[in-house]
Protein backbone atom coordinates (compact mmCIF):
# COMPACT_ATOMS: atom_id res chain seq x y z
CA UNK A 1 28.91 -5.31 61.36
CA UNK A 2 30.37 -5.34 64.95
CA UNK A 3 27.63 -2.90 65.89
CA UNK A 4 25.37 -5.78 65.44
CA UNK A 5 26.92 -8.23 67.21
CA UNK A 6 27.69 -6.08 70.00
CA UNK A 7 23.85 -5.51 70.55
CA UNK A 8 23.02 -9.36 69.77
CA UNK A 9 25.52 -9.96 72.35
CA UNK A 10 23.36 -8.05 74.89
CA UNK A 11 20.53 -9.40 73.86
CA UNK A 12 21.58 -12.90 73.89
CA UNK A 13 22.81 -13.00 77.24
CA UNK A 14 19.74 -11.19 78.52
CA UNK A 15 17.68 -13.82 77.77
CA UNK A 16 20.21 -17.20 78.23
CA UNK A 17 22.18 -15.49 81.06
CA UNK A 18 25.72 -17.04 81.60
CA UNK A 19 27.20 -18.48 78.82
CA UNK A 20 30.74 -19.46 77.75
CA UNK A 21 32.68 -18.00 75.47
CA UNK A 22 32.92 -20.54 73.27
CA UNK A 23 29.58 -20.94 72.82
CA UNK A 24 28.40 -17.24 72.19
CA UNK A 25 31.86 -17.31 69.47
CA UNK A 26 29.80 -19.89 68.11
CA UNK A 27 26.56 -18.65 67.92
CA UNK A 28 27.81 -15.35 66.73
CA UNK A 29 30.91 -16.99 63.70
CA UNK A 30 33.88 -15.38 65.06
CA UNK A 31 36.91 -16.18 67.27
CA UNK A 32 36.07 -17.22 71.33
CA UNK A 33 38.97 -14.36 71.39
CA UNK A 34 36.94 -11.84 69.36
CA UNK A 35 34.23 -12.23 71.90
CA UNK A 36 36.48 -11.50 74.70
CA UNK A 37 37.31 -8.25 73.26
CA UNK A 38 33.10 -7.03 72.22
CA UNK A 39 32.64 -8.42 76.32
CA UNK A 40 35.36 -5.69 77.28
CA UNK A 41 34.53 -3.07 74.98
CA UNK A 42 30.73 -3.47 76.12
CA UNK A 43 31.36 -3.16 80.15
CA UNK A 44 33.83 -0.19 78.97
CA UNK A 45 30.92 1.35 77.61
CA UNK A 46 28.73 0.76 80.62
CA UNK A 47 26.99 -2.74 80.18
CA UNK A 48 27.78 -4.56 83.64
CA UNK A 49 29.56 -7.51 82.22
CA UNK A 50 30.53 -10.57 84.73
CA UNK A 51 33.22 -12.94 84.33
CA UNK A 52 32.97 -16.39 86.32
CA UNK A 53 35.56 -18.88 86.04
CA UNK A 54 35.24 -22.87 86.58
CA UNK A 55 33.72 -25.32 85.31
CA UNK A 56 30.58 -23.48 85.18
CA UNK A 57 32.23 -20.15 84.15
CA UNK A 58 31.27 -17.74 81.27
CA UNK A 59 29.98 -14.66 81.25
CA UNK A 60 26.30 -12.67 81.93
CA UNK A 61 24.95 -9.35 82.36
CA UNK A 62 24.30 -8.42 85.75
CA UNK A 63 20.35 -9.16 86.83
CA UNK A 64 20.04 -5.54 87.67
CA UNK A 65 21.01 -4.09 84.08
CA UNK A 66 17.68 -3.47 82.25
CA UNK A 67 17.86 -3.14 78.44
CA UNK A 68 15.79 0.19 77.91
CA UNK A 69 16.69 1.99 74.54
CA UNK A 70 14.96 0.87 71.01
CA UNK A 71 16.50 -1.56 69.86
CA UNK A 72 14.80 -3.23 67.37
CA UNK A 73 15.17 -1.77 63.85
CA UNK A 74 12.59 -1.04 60.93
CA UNK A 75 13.72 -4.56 59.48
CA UNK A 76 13.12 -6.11 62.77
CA UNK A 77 9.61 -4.95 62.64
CA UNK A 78 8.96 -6.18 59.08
CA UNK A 79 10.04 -9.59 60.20
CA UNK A 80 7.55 -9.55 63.32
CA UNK A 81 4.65 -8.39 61.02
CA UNK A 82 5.54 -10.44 58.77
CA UNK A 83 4.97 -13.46 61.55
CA UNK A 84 1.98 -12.01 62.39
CA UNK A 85 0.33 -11.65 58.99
CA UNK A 86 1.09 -15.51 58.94
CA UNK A 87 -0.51 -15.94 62.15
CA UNK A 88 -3.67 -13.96 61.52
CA UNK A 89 -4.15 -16.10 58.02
CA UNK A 90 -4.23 -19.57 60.04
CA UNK A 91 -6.80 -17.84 62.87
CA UNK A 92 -9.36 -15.41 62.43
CA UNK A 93 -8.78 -13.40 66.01
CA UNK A 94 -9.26 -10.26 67.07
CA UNK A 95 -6.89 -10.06 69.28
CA UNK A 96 -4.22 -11.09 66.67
CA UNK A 97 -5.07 -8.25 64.28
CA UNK A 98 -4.76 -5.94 66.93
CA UNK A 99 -1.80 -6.66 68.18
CA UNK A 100 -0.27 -6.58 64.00
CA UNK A 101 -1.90 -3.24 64.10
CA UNK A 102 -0.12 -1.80 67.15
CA UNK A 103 2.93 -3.61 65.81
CA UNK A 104 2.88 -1.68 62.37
CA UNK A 105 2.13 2.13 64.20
CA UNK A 106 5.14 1.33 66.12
CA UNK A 107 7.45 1.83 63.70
CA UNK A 108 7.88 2.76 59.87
CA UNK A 109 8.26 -1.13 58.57
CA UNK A 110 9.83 -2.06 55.18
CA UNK A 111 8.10 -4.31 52.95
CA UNK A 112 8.92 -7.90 54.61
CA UNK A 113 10.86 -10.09 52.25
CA UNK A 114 9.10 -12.98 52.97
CA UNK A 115 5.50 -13.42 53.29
CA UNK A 116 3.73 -16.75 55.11
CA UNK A 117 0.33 -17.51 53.94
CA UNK A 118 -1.17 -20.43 56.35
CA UNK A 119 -4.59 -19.90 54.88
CA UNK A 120 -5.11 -23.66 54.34
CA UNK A 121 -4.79 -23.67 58.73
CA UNK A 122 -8.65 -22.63 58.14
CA UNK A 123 -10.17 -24.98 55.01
CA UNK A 124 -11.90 -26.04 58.15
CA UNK A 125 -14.88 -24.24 58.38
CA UNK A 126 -15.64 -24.82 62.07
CA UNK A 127 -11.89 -24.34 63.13
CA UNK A 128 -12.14 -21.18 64.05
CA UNK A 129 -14.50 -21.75 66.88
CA UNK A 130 -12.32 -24.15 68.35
CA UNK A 131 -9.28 -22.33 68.56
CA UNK A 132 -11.24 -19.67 70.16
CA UNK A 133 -13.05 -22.24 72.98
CA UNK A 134 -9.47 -23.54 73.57
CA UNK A 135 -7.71 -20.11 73.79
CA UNK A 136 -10.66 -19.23 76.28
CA UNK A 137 -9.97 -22.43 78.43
CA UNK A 138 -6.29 -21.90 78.30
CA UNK A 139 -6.59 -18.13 79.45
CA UNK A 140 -9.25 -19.47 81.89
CA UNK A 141 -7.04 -22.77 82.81
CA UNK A 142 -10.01 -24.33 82.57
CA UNK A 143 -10.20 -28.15 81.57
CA UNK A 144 -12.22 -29.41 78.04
CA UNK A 145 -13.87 -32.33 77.13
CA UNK A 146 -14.27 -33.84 73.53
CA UNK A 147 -14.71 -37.40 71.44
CA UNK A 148 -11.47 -38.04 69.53
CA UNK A 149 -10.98 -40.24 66.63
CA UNK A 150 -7.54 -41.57 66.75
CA UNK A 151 -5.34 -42.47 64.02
CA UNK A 152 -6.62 -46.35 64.19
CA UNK A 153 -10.68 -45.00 64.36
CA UNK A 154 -10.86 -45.78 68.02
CA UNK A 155 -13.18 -43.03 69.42
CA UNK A 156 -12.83 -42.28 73.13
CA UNK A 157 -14.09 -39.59 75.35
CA UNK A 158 -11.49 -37.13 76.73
CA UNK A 159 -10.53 -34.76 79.12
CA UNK A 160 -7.46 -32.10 78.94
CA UNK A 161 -6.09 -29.88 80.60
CA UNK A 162 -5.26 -27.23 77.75
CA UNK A 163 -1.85 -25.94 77.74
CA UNK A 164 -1.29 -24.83 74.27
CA UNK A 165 -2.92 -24.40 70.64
CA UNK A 166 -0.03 -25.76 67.80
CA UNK A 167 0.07 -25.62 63.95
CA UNK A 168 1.92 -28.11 62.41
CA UNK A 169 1.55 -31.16 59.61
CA UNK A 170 -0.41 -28.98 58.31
CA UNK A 171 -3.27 -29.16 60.93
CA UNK A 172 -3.75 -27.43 63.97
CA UNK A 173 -2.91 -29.36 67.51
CA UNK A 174 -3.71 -28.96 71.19
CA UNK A 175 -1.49 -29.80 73.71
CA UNK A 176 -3.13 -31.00 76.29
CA UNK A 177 -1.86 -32.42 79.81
CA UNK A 178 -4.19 -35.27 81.14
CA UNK A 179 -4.83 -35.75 85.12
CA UNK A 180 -5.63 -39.42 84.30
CA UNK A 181 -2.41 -40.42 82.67
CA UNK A 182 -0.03 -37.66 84.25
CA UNK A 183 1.45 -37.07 81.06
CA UNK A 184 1.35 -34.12 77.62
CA UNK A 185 -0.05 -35.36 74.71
CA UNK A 186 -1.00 -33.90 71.61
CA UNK A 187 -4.70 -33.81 69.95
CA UNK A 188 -5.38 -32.94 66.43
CA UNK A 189 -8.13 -30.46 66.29
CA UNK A 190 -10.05 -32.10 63.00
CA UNK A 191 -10.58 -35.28 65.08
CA UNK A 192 -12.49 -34.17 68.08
CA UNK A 193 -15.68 -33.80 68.23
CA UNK A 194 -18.37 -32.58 70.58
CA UNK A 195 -15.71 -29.68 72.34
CA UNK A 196 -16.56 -28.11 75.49
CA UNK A 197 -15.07 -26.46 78.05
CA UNK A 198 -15.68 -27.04 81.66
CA UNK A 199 -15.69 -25.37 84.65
CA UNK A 200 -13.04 -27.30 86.21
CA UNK A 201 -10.01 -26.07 87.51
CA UNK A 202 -6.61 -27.08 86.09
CA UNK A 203 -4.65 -29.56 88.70
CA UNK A 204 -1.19 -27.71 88.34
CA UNK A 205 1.09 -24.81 86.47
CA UNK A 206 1.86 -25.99 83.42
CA UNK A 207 5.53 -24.62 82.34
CA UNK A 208 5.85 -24.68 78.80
CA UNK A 209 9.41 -24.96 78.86
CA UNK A 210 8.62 -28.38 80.62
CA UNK A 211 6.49 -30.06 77.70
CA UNK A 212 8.38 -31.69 75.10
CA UNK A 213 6.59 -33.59 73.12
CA UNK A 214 5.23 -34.96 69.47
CA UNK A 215 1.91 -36.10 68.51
CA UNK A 216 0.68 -39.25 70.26
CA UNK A 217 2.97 -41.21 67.82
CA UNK A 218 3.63 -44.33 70.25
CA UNK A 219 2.97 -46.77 66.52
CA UNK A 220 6.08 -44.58 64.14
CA UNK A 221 7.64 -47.03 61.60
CA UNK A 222 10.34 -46.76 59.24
CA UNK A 223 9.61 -47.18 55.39
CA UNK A 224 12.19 -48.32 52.94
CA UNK A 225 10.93 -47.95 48.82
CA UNK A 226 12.25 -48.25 45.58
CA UNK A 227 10.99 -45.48 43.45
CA UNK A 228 11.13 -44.60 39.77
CA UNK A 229 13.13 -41.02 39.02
CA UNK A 230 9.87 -39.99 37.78
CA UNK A 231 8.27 -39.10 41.44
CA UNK A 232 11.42 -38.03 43.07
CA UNK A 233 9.85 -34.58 43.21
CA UNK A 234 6.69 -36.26 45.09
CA UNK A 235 8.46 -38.07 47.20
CA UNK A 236 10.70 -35.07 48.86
CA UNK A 237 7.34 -33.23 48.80
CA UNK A 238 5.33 -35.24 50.35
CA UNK A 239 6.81 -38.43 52.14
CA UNK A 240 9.61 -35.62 53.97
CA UNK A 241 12.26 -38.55 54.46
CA UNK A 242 15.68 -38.92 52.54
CA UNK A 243 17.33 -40.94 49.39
CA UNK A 244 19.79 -43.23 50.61
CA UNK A 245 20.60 -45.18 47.74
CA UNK A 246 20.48 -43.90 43.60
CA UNK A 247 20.99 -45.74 41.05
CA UNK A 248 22.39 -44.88 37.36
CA UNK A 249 18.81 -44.60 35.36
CA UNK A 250 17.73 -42.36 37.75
CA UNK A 251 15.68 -44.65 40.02
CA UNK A 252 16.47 -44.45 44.15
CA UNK A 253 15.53 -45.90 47.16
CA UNK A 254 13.94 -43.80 49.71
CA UNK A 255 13.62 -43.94 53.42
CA UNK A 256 11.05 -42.06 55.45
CA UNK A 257 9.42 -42.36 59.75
CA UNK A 258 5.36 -42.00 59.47
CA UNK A 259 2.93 -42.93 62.44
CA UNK A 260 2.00 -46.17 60.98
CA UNK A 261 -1.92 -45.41 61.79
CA UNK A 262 -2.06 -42.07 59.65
CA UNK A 263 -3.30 -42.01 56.11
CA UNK A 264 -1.92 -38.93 54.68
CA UNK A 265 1.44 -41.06 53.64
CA UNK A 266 -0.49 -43.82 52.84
CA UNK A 267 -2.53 -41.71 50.04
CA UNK A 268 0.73 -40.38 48.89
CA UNK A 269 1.82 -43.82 48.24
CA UNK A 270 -1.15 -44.76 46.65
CA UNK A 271 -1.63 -41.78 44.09
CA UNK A 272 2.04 -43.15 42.56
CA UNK A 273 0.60 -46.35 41.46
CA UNK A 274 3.35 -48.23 39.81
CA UNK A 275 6.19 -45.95 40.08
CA UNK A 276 6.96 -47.15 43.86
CA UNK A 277 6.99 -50.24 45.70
CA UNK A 278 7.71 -50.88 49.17
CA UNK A 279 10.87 -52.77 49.83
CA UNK A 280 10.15 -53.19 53.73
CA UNK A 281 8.48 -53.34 56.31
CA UNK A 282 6.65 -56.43 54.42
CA UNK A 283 3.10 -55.68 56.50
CA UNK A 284 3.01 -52.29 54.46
CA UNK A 285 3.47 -54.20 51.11
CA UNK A 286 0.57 -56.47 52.49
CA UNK A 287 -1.78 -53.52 53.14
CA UNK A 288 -1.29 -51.90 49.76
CA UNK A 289 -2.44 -55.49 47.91
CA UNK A 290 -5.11 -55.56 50.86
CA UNK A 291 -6.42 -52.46 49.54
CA UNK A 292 -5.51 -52.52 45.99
CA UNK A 293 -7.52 -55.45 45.94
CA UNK A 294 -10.67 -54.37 48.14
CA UNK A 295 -10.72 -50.78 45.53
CA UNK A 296 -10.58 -53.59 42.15
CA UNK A 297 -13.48 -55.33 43.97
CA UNK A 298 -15.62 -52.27 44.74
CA UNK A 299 -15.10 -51.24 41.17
CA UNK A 300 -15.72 -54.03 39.50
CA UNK A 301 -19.30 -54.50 41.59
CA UNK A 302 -20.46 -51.03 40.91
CA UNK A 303 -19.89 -51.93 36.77
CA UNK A 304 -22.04 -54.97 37.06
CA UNK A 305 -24.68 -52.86 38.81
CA UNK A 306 -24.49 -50.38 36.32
CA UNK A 307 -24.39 -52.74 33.25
């Protein structure tokens, strides 16, 4: 409905400020010239709209035009406590449920759609505690220190500056800037150990926007396999790579980027026993024997212990 684009027009360029035509006629599917004519019909009806011209040229709302009616709509407001509801199943907080309960007296919400249960976010039982000690530093900007494991066993003593809390891979992460290396890196919550918060000062402002980064991934390799059609469900689920070859009896090859370190790929491969084998890199077809081998061994010594 043009009603709808006219308001995601305003609220688009509220919060990315000039922008081209072409660009918002992308964003929005129509015609660069179709925008033209919602920009016109919107300063005829009282939204300040600029027009610059150049190379940097496009079109914004002046700074001074505040956005002050209701404009978010009952289905809006299922989808945000919809979010929410996610939210408050990965992290028992207080503040979260009362924020989804303001949320739902705002406004007379349909039933959301879609639901998001990250319940498995807390299987942990002490992760709660955590994400509340780090939410505390981060409001506090306060620095932590903790023993992490990292993904090769090393154990090392560390100190953060915490910036953000992150749920991903199915585990919860901090971001963390570190005065000592004068970089961002990411910690997985599960691995540290010991967790404290301290009563030093952060070193800087930390702008969000700034920080873009991935785990502390520095050892990410690239596995080729040949599978059997039997796990081509498992793979897709749980190796999150792509086929790039099939062939007629159903069998495919399979390509995939893991941090070579981590297990959780590892275990997948594992659990399909003979219905995979790694094509390359070779040091991964090495490993499996290695540990094919070391599993027959410890097997085959518990029998004779129990004959």
């Amino acid at each position: 409905m043009k009603i709808d684009r006219l308001l995601g027009l305003v609220v688009y360029l509220l919060n990315h400020g000039r922008t081209s035509a072409q660009k918002l006629a992308e964003e929005f599917e129509v015609s660069p010239r179709t925008i033209v004519r919602d920009l016109e019909a919107l300063d005829r009806a009282g939204i300040p709209i600029q027009s610059f011209y150049g190379a940097d040229g496009g079109y914004q709302i002046m700074d001074t035009y505040v956005l002050d009616r209701q404009v978010a709509t009952s289905r809006d407001y299922a989808w945000i406590v919809a979010a929410l509801q996610g939210l408050v199943s990965a992290y028992a907080s207080k503040n979260l449920e009362q924020t989804l309960a303001k949320i739902r007296c705002l406004n007379d919400t349909e039933s959301p759609t879609v639901s998001v249960d990250l319940s498995v976010a807390r299987e942990d039982g002490g992760i709660d505690e955590q994400l509340a000690l780090l939410e505390g530093a981060i409001v506090r900007r306060h620095a932590v220190r903790f023993s992490y494991t990292n993904g090769r066993g090393e154990e090392k003593e560390i100190q953060a500056e915490p910036v953000r809390l992150q749920y991903k891979w199915y585990n919860w992460y901090l971001i963390g800037y570190s005065e000592k290396h004068q970089d961002y890196r990411m910690f997985k919550l599960v691995r540290m150990e010991h967790l404290q918060e301290t009563e030093i000062a952060n070193t800087k402002e930390h702008a969000l926007s700034d920080i873009n980064i991935e785990a502390d991934y520095s050892d990410r390799i690239r596995v080729r396999l040949y599978a059997r059609a039997s796990v081509r469900a498992g793979c897709r689920e749980y190796l999150n790579g792509q086929i790039t070859r099939e062939y007629e009896n159903g069998d495919f090859e399979y390509c995939f980027s893991v941090p070579e370190h981590e297990t959780f790929w590892f275990g997948a491969l594992l659990s399909f026993g003979s219905q995979v084998r790694v094509l390359e890199p070779e040091r991964i077809r090495e490993r499996i024997l290695r540990t094919c081998e070391e599993i027959r061994v410890e097997y085959e010594k518990y029998q004779k212990e129990m004959s």
